[in-house]
C-alpha atoms as a PDB file:
ATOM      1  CA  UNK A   1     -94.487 -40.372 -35.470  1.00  0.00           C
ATOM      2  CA  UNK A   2     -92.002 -39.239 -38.034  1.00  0.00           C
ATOM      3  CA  UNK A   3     -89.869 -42.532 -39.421  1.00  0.00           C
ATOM      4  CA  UNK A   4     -86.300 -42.852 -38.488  1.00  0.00           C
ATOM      5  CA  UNK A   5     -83.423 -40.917 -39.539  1.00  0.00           C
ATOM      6  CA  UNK A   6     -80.464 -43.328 -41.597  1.00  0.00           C
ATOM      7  CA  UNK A   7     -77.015 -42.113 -42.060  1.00  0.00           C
ATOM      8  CA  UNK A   8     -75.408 -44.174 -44.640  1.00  0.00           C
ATOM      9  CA  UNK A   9     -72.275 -44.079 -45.533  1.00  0.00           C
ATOM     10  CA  UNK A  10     -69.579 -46.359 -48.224  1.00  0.00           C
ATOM     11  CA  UNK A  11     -66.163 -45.405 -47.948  1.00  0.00           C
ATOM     12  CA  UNK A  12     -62.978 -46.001 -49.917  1.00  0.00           C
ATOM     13  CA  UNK A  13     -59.663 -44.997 -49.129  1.00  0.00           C
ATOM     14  CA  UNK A  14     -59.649 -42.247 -51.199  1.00  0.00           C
ATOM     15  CA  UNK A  15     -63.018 -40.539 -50.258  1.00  0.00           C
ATOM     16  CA  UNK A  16     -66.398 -41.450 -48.786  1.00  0.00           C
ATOM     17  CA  UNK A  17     -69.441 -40.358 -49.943  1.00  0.00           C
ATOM     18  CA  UNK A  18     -72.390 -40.502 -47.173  1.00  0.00           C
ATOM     19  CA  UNK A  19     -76.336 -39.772 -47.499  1.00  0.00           C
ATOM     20  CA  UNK A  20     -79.804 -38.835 -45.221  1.00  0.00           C
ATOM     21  CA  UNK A  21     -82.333 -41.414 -45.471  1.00  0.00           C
ATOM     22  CA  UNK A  22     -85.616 -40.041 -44.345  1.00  0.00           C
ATOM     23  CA  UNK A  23     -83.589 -36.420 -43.935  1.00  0.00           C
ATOM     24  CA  UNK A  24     -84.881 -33.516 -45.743  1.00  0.00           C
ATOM     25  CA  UNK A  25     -82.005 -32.939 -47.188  1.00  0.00           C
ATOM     26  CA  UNK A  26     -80.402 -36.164 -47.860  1.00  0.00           C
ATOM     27  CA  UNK A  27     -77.383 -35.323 -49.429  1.00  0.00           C
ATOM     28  CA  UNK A  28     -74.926 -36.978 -51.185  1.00  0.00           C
ATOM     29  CA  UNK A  29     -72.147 -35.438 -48.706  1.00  0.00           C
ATOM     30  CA  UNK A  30     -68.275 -35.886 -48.955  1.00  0.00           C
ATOM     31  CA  UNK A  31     -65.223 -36.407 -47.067  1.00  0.00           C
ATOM     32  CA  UNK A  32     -62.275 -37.991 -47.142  1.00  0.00           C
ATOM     33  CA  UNK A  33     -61.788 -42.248 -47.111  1.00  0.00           C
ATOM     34  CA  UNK A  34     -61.877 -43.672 -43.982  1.00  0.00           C
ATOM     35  CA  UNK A  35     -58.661 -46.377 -43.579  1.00  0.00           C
ATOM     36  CA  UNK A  36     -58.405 -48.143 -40.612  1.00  0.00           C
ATOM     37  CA  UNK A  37     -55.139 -49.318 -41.835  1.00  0.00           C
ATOM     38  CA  UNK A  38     -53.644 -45.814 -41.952  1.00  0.00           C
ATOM     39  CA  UNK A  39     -55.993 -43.856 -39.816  1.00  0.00           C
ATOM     40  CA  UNK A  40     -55.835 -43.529 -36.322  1.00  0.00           C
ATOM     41  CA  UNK A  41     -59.416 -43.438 -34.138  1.00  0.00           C
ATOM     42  CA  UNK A  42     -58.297 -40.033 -33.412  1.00  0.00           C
ATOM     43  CA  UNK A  43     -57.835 -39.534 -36.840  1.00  0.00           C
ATOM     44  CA  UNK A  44     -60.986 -40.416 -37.973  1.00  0.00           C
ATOM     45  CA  UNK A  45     -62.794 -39.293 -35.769  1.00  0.00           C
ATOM     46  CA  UNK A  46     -61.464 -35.705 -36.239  1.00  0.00           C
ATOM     47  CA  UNK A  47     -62.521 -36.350 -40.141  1.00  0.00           C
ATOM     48  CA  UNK A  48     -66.164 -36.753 -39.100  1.00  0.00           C
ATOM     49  CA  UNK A  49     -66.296 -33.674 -37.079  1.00  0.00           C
ATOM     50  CA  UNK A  50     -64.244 -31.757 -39.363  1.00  0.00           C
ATOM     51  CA  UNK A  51     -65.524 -32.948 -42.550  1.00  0.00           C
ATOM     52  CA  UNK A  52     -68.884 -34.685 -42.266  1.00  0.00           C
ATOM     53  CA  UNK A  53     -70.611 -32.240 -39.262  1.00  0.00           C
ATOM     54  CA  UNK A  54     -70.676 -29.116 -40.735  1.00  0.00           C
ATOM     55  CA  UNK A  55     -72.516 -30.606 -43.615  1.00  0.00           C
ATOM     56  CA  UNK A  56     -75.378 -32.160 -42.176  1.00  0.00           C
ATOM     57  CA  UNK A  57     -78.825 -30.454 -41.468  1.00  0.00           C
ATOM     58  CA  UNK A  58     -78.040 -28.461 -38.167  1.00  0.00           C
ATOM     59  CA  UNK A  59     -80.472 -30.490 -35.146  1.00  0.00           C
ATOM     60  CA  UNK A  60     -80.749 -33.440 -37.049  1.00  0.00           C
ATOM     61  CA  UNK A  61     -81.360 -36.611 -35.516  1.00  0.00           C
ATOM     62  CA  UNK A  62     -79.877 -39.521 -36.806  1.00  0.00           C
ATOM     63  CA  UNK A  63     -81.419 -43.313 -35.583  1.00  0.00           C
ATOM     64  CA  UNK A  64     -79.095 -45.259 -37.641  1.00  0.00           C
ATOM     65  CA  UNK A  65     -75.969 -45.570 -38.577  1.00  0.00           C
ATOM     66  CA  UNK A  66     -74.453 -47.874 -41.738  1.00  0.00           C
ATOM     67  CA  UNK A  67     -70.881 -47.489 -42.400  1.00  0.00           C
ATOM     68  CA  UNK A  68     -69.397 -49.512 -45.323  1.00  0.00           C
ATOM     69  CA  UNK A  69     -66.257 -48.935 -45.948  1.00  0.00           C
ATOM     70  CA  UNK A  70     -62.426 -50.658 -47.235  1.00  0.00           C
ATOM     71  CA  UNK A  71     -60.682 -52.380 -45.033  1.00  0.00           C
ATOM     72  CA  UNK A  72     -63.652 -53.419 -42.507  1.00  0.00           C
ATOM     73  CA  UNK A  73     -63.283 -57.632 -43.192  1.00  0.00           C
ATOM     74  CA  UNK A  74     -60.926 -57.488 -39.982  1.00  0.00           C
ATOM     75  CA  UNK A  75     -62.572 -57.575 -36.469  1.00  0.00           C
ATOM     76  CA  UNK A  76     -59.627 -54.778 -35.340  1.00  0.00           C
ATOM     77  CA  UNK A  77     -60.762 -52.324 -37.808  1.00  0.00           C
ATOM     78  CA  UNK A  78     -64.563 -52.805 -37.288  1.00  0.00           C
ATOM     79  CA  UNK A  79     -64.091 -51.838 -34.170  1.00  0.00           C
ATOM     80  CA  UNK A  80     -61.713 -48.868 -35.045  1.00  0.00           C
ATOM     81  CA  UNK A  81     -64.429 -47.550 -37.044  1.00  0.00           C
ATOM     82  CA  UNK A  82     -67.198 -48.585 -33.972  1.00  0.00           C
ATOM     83  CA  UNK A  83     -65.658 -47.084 -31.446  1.00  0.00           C
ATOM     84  CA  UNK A  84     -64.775 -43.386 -33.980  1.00  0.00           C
ATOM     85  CA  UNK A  85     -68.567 -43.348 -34.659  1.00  0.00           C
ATOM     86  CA  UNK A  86     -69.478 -43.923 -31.286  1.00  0.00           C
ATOM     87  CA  UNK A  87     -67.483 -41.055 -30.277  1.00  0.00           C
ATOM     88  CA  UNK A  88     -69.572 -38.903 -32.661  1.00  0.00           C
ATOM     89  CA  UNK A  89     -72.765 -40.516 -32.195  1.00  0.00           C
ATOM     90  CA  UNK A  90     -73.053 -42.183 -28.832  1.00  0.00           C
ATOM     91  CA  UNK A  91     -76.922 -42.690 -28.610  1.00  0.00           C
ATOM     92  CA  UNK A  92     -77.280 -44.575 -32.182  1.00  0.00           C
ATOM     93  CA  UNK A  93     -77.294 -47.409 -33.440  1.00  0.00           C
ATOM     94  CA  UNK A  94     -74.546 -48.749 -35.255  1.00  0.00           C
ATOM     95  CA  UNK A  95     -73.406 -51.240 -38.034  1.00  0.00           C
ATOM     96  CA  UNK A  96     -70.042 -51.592 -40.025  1.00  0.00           C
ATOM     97  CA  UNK A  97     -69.531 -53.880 -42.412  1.00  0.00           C
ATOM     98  CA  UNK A  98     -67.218 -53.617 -45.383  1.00  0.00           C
ATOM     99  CA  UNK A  99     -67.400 -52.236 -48.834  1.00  0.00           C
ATOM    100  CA  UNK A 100     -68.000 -55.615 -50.459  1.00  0.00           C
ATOM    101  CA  UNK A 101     -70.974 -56.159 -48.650  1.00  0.00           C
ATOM    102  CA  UNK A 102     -71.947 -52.713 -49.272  1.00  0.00           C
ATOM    103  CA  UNK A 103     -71.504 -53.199 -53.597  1.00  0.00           C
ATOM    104  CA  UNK A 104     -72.890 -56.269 -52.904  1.00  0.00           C
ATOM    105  CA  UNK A 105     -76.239 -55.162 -51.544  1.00  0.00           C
ATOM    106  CA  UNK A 106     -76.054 -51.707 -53.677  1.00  0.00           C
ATOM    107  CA  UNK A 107     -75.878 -53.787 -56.909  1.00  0.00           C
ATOM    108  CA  UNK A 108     -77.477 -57.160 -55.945  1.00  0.00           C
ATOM    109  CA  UNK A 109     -80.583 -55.884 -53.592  1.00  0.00           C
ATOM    110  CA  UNK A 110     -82.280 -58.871 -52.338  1.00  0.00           C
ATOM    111  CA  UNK A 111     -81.025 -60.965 -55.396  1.00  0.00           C
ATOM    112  CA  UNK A 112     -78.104 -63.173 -56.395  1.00  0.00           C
ATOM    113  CA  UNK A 113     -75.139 -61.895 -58.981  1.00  0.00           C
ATOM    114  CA  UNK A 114     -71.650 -61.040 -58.706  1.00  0.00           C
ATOM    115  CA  UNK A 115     -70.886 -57.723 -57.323  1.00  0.00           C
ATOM    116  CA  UNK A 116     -67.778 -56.238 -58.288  1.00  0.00           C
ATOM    117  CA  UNK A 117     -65.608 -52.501 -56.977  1.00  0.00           C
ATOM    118  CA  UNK A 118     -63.236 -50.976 -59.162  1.00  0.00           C
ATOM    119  CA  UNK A 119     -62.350 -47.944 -57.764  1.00  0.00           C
ATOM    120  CA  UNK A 120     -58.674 -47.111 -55.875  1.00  0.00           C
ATOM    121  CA  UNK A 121     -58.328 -50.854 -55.113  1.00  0.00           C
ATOM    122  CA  UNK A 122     -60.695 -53.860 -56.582  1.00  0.00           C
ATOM    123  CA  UNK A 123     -62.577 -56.337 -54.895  1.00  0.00           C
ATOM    124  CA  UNK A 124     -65.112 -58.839 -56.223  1.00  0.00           C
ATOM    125  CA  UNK A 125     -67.682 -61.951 -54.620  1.00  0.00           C
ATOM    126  CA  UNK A 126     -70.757 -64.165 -55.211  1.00  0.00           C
ATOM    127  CA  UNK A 127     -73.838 -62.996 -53.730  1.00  0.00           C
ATOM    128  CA  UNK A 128     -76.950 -64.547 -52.693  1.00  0.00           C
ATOM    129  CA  UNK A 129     -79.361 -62.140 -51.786  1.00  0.00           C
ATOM    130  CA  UNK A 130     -78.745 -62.149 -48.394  1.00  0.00           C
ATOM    131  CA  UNK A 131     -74.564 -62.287 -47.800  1.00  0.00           C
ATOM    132  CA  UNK A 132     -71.927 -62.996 -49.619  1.00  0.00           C
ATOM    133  CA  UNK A 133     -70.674 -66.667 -50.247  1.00  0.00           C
ATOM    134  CA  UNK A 134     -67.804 -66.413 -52.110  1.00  0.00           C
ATOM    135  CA  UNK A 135     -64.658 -63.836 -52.388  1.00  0.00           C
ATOM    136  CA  UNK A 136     -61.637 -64.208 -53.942  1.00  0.00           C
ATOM    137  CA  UNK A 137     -58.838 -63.178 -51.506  1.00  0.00           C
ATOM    138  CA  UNK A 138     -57.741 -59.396 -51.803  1.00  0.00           C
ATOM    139  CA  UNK A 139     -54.143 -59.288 -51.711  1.00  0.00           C
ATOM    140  CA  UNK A 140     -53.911 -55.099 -51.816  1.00  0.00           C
ATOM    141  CA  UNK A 141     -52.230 -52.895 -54.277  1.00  0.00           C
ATOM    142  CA  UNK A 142     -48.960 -54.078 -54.201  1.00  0.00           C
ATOM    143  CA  UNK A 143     -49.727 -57.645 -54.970  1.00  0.00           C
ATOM    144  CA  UNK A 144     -53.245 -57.451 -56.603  1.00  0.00           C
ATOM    145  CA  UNK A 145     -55.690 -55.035 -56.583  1.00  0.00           C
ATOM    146  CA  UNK A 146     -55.819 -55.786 -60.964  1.00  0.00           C
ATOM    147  CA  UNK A 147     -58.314 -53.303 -62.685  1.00  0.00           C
ATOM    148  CA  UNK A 148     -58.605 -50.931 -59.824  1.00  0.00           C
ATOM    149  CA  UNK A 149     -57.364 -47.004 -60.281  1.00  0.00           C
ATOM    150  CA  UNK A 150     -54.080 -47.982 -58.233  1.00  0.00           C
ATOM    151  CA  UNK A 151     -53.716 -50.559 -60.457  1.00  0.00           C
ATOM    152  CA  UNK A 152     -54.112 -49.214 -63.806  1.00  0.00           C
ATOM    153  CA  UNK A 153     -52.054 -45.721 -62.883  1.00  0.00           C
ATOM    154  CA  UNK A 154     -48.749 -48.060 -61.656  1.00  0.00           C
ATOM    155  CA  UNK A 155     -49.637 -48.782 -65.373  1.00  0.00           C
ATOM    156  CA  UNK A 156     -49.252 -45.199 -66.552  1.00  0.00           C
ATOM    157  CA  UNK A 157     -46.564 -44.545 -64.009  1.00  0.00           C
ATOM    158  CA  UNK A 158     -44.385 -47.636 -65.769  1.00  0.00           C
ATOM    159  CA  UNK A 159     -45.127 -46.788 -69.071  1.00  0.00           C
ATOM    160  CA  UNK A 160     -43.788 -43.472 -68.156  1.00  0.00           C
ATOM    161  CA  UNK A 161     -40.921 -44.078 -66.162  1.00  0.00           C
ATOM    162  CA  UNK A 162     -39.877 -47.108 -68.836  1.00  0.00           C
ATOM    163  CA  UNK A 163     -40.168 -44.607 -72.098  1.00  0.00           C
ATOM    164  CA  UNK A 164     -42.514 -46.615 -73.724  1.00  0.00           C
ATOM    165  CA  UNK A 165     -44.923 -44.024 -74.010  1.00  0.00           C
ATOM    166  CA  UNK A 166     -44.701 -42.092 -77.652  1.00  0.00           C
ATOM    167  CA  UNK A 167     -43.216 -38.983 -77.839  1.00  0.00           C
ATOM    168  CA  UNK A 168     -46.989 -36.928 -77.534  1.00  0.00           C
ATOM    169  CA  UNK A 169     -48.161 -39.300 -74.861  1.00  0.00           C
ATOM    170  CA  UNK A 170     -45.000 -37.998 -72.818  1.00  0.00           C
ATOM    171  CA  UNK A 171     -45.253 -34.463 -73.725  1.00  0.00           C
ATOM    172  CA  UNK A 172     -49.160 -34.725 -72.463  1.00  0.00           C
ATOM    173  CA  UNK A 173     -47.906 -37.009 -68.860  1.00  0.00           C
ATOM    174  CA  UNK A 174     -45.097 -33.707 -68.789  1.00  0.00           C
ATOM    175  CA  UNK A 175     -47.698 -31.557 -68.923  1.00  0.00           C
ATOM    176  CA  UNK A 176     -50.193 -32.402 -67.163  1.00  0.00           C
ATOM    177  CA  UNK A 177     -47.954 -33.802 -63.852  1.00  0.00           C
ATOM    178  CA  UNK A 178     -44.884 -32.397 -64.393  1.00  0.00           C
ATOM    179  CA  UNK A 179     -43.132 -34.680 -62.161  1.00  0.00           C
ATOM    180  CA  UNK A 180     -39.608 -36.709 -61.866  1.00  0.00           C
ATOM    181  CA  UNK A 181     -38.524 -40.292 -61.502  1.00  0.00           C
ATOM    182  CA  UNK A 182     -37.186 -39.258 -57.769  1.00  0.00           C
ATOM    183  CA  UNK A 183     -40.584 -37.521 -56.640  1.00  0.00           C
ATOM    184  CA  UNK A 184     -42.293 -40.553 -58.582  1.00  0.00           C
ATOM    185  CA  UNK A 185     -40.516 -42.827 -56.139  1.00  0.00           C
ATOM    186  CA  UNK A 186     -40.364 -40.649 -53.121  1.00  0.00           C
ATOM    187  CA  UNK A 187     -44.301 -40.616 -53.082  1.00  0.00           C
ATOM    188  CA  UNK A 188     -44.397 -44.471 -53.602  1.00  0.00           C
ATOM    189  CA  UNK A 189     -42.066 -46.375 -51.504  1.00  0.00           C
ATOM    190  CA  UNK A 190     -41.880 -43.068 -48.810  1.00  0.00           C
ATOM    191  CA  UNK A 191     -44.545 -41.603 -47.664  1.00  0.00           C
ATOM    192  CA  UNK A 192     -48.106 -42.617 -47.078  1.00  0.00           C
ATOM    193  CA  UNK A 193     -51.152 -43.878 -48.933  1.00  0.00           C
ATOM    194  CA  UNK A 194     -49.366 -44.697 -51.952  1.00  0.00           C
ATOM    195  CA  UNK A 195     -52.586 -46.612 -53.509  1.00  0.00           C
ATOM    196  CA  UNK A 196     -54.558 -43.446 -53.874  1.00  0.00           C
ATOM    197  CA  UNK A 197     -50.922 -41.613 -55.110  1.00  0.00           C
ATOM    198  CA  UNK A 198     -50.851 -43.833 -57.761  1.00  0.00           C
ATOM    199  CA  UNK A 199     -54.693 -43.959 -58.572  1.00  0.00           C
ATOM    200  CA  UNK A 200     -54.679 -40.402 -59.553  1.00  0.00           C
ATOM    201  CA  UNK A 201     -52.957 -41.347 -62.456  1.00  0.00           C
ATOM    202  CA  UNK A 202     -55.457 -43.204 -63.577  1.00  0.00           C
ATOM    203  CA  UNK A 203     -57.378 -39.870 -65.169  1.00  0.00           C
ATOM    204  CA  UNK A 204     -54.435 -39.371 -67.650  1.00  0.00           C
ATOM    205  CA  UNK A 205     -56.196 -42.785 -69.493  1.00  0.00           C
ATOM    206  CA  UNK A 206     -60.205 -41.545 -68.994  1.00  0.00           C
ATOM    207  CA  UNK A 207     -58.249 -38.063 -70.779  1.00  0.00           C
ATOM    208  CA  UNK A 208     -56.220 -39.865 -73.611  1.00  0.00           C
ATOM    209  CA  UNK A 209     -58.733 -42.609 -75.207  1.00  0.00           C
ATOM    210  CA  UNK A 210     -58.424 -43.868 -78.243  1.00  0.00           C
ATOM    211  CA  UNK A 211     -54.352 -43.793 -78.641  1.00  0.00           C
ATOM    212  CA  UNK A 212     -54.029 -46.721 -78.926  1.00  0.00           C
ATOM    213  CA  UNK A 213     -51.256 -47.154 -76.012  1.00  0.00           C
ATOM    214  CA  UNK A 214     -54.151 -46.037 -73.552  1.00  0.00           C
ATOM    215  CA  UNK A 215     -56.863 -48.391 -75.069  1.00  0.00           C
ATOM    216  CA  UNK A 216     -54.321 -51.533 -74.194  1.00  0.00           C
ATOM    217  CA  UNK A 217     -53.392 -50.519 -70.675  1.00  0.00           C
ATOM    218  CA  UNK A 218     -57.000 -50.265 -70.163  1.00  0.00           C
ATOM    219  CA  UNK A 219     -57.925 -53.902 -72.381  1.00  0.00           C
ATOM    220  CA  UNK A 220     -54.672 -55.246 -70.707  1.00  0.00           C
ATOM    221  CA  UNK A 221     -55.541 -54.301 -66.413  1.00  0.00           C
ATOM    222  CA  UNK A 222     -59.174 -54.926 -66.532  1.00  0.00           C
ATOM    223  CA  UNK A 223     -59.022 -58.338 -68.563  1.00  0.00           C
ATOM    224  CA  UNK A 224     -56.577 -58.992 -65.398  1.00  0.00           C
ATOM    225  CA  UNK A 225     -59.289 -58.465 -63.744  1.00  0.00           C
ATOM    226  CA  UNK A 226     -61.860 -61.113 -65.151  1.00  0.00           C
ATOM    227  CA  UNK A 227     -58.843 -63.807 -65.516  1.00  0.00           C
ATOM    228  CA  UNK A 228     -58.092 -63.079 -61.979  1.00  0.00           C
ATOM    229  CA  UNK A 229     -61.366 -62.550 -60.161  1.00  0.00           C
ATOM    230  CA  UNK A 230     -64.684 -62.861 -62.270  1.00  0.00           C
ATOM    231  CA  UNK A 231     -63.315 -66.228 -64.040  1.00  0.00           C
ATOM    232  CA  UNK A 232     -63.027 -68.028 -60.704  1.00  0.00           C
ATOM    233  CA  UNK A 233     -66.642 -68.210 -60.134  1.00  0.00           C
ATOM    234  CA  UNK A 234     -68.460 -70.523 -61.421  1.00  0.00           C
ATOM    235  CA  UNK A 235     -72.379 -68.303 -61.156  1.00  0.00           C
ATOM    236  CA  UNK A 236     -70.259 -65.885 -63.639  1.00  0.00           C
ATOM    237  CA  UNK A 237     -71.644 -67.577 -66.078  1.00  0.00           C
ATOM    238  CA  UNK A 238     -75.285 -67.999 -65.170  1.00  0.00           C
ATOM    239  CA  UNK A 239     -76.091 -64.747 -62.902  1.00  0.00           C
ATOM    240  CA  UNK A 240     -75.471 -61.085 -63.918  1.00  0.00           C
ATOM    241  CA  UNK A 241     -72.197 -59.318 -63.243  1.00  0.00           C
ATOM    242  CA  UNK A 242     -72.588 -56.042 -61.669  1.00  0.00           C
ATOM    243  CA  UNK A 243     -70.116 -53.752 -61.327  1.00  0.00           C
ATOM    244  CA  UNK A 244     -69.573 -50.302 -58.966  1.00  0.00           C
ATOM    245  CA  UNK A 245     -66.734 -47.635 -58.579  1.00  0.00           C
ATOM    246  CA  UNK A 246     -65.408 -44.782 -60.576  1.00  0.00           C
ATOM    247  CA  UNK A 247     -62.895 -47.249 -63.391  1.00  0.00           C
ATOM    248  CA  UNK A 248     -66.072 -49.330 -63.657  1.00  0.00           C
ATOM    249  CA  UNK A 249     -67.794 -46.146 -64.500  1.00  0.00           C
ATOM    250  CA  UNK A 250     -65.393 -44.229 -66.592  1.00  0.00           C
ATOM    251  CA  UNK A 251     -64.740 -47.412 -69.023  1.00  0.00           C
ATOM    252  CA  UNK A 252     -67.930 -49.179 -68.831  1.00  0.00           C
ATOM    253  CA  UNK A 253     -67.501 -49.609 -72.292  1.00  0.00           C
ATOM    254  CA  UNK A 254     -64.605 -52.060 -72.364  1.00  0.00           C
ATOM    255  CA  UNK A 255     -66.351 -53.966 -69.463  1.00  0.00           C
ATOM    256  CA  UNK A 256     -69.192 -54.516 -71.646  1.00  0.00           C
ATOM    257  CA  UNK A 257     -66.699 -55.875 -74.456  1.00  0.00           C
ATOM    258  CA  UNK A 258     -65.131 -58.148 -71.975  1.00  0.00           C
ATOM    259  CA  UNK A 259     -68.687 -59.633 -71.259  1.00  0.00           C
ATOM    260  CA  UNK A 260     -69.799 -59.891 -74.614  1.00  0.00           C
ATOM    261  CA  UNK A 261     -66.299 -61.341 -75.106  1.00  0.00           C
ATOM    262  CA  UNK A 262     -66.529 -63.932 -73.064  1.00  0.00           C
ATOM    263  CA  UNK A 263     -70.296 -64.202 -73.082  1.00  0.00           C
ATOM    264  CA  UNK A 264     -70.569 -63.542 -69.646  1.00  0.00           C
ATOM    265  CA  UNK A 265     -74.204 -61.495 -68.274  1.00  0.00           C
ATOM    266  CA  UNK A 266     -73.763 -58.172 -67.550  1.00  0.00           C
ATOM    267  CA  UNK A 267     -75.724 -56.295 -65.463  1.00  0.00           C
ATOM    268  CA  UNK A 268     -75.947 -52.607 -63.877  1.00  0.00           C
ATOM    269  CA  UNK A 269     -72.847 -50.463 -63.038  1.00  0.00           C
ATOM    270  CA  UNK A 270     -72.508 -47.792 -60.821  1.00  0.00           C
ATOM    271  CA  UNK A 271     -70.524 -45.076 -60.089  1.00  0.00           C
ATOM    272  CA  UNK A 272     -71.215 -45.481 -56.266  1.00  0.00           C
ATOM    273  CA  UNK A 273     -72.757 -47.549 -54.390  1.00  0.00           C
ATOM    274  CA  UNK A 274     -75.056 -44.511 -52.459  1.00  0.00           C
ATOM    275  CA  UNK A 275     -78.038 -45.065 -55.028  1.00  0.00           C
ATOM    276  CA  UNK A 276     -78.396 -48.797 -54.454  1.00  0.00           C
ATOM    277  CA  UNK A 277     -77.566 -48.329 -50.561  1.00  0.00           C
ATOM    278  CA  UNK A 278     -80.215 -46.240 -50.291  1.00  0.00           C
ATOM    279  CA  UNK A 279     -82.969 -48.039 -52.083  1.00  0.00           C
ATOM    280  CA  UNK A 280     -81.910 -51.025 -50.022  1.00  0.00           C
ATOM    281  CA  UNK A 281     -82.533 -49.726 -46.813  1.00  0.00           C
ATOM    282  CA  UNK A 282     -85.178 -47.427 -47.929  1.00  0.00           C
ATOM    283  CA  UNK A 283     -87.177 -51.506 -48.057  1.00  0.00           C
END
């Protein structure tokens, strides 16, 4: 009897990335985040037979279903997301849980360490091997969110809109965006999903490194982070601190200086969490 089909998926708000356990093909496949808070059922729903669908092996059967994704701590949006992949997949088996759990388990396994996201928005928590005991409250980009892509572009964005820049950091934002103050503002305080509006602007730093107005927006927002978040557990200092999510990624290198900094034990980082994910349910 062949073993059971797993569709596993961890999704942000900017994009989800979703893969085949015991498929053939197993993927990585993309679509769009999945946001309860700004998504509709109907919306989402339409994203997975738009989106997702067409990509998957044609006949394939899938047993299971694990959807992490942002926003999924709330009982309303669990179901949200429930009752879109139900729609989809009637006959499977479902859970949803959300994208901390998710890092935790990609990062963690079955062990204990703190299991940090920087990606769009930032998230951190203790974990035990089997859940997670402690989190810091997430208070979203407008109030927290320090070290995450939304973050560190509102950087960009006020270093811009504030002159501070140099004159060849401004020519290079003027190139690369060219943009106004009044679209600036029109996309953030008007119109929808603002977080991943400003997160794009986090690529101008990953493209400018080394001036040395880039290098302290980057010390600056993800020290933030490890005042903030990673200093207020106490295991930080004897269990490793992992770390998932495209800023982790992209400046892996300052993280590590912020560990050896503070002599704190650093342990893997990710890009996503699909590699762990799957080696976790794989056993």
């Amino acid at each position: 009897m062949p073993g059971k089909i797993k569709l596993i998926a961890d999704s942000g708000s900017t994009k989800a990335e979703w893969g085949l356990l015991g498929a053939a093909a197993p993927g990585p496949y993309k679509t769009q985040g999945i946001s309860p808070y700004f998504q509709t059922v109907e919306q989402i729903v339409e994203i997975f037979r738009q989106e997702l669908l067409p990509q998957l092996p044609a006949g394939v059967q899938i047993d299971d279903i694990y959807f992490y994704g942002t926003g999924l701590s709330q009982a309303k949006n669990v179901s949200a997301v429930t009752a879109a992949l139900k729609a989809v997949w009637p006959d499977t088996n479902i859970e949803v849980d959300h994208d901390l759990m998710g890092a935790a388990r990609a990062l963690c396994g079955r062990g204990p360490g703190i299991a940090s996201i920087l990606g769009t928005g930032s998230n951190s928590c203790y974990y035990d091997g089997n859940g997670i005991i402690k989190n810091n409250p997430g208070l979203g980009y407008v109030l927290g969110d320090e070290g995450s892509g939304a973050y560190l572009g509102k950087k960009v964005l006020q270093y811009y809109l504030y002159n501070t820049f140099d004159e060849e950091l401004m020519a290079r934002f003027d190139q690369k965006y060219n943009t106004n103050k009044d679209e600036i503002l029109e996309n953030v305080y008007r119109k929808p999903l603002a977080n991943r509006y400003l997160a794009g602007f986090a690529t101008f730093l990953s493209e400018n490194r080394q001036h040395f107005m880039i290098e302290n927006i980057l010390e600056d927002g993800l020290n933030d982070f490890f005042f903030n978040h990673i200093y207020k557990y106490r295991e930080s200092w004897t269990t490793s601190l992992h770390f998932v999510g495209g800023v982790a990624w992209n400046f892996r290198d300052i993280i590590k200086e912020l560990c050896d900094l503070y002599e704190l034990p650093m342990g893997r980082i990710l890009r996503t969490p699909m590699e762990g994910l799957i080696e976790y349910h794989h056993s």
